[in-house]
Protein backbone atom coordinates (compact mmCIF):
# COMPACT_ATOMS: atom_id res chain seq x y z
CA UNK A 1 17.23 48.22 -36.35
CA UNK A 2 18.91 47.90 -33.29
CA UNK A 3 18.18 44.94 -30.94
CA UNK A 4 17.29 47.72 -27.92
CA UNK A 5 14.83 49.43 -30.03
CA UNK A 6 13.33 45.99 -31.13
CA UNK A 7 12.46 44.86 -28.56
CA UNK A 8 11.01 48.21 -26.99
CA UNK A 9 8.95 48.42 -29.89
CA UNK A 10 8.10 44.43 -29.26
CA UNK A 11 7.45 44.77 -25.61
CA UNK A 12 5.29 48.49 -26.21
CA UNK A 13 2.92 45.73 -28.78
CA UNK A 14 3.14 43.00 -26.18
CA UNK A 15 1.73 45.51 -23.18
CA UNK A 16 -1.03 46.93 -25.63
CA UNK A 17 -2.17 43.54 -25.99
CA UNK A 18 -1.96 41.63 -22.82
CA UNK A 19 -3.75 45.12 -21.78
CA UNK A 20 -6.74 45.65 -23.85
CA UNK A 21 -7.42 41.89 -23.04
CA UNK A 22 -6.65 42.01 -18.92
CA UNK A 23 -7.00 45.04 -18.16
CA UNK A 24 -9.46 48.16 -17.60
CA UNK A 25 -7.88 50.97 -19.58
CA UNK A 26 -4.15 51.01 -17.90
CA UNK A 27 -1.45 49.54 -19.25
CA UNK A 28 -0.39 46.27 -17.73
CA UNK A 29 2.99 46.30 -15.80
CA UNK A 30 6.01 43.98 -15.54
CA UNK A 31 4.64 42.49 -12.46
CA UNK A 32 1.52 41.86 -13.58
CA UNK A 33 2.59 40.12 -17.17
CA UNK A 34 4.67 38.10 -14.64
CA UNK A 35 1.69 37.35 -12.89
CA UNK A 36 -0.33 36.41 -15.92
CA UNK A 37 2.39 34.31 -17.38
CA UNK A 38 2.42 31.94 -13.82
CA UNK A 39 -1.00 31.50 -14.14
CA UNK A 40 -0.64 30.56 -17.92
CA UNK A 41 1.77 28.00 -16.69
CA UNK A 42 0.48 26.64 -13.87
CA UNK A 43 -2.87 26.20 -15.93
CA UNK A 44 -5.87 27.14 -13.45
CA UNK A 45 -6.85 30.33 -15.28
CA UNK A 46 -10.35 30.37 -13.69
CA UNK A 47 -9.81 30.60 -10.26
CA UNK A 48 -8.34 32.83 -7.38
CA UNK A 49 -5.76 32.68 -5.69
CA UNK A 50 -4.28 33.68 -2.13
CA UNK A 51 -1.87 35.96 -1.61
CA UNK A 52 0.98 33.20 -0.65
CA UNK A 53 -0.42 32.02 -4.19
CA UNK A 54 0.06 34.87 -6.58
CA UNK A 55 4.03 35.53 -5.13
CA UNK A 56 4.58 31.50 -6.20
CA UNK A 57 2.24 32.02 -9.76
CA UNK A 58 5.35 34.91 -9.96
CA UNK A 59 8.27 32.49 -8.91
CA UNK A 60 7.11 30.03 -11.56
CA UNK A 61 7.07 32.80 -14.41
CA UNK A 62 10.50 33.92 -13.35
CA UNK A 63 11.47 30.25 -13.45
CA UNK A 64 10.13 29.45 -16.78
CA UNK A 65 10.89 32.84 -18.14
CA UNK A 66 14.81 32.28 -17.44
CA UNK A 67 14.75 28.74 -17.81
CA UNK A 68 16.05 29.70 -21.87
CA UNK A 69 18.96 31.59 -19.93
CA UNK A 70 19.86 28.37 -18.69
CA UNK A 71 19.52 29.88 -14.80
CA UNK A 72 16.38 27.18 -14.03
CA UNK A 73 15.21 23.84 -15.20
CA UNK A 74 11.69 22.44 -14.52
CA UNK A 75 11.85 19.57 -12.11
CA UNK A 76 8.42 18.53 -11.74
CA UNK A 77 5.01 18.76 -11.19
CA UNK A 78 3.52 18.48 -7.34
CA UNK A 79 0.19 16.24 -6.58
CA UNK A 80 -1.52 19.74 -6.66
CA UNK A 81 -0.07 20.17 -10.42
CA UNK A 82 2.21 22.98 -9.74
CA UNK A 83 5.45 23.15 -11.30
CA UNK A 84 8.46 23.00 -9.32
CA UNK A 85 11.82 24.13 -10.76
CA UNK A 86 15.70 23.93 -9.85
CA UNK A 87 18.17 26.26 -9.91
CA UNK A 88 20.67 25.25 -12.47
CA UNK A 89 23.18 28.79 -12.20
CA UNK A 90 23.09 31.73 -9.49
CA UNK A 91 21.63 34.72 -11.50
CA UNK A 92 24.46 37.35 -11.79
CA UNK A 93 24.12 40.38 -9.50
CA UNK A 94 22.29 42.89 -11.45
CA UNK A 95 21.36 46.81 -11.50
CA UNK A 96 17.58 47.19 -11.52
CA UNK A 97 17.55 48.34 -14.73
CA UNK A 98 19.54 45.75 -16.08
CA UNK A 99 17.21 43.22 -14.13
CA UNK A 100 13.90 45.09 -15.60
CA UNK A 101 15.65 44.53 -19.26
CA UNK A 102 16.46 40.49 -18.92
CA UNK A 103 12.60 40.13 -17.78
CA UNK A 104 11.09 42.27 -20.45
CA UNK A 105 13.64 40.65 -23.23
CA UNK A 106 12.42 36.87 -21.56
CA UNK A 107 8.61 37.78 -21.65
CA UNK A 108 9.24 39.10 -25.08
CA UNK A 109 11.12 35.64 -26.13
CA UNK A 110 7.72 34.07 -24.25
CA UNK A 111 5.11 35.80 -26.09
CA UNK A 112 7.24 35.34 -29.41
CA UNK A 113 7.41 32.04 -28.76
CA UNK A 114 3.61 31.50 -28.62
CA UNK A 115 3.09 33.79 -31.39
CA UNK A 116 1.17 36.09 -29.88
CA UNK A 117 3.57 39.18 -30.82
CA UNK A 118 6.07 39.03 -34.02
């Protein structure tokens, strides 16, 4: 099987999932898992948040989610325990698509990782 039609396949399981569980009935986008994951990661999962809030609950997912890549490292944690990363390489200018394909394949790696997909 071909590593494109992998992880389709993996990231069509992952949306059904992270769906049925968040969701009413539509499937969850990219933005949203993105969304989901910064909240995983930052660790307050009962709570709401501004709207300054969710864009940075977004900027730490794309941080941890490339951090693999080797494009962030985690620096630290701030006295209101959110997690502050560096960048450690300049992404490489990319085509939307091609952008939309290194997030999916990183949240796929994620949710692998944490065994909530296989």
């Amino acid at each position: 099987m071909s590593r494109d039609i992998l992880l389709k396949e993996r990231w069509e399981q992952l949306v059904r999932i992270l769906s049925d569980q968040f969701s009413q009935g539509e499937d969850l986008d990219l933005d949203a898992i993105i969304y989901l994951i910064g909240v995983q990661e930052l660790g307050k999962l009962h709570r709401e948040f501004k709207k300054d809030e969710k864009l940075n609950l977004m900027h730490i997912a794309i941080c941890r989610l490339l951090e693999p890549y080797g494009y962030y490292e985690f620096d630290f944690f701030d006295e209101e325990g959110w997690p502050h990363y560096k960048v450690k390489e300049q992404l490489p200018p990319l085509k939307a698509g091609e952008q939309s394909v290194l997030m999916k394949e990183a949240i796929v790696n994620y949710f692998l990782e944490r065994e909530v997909i296989s």
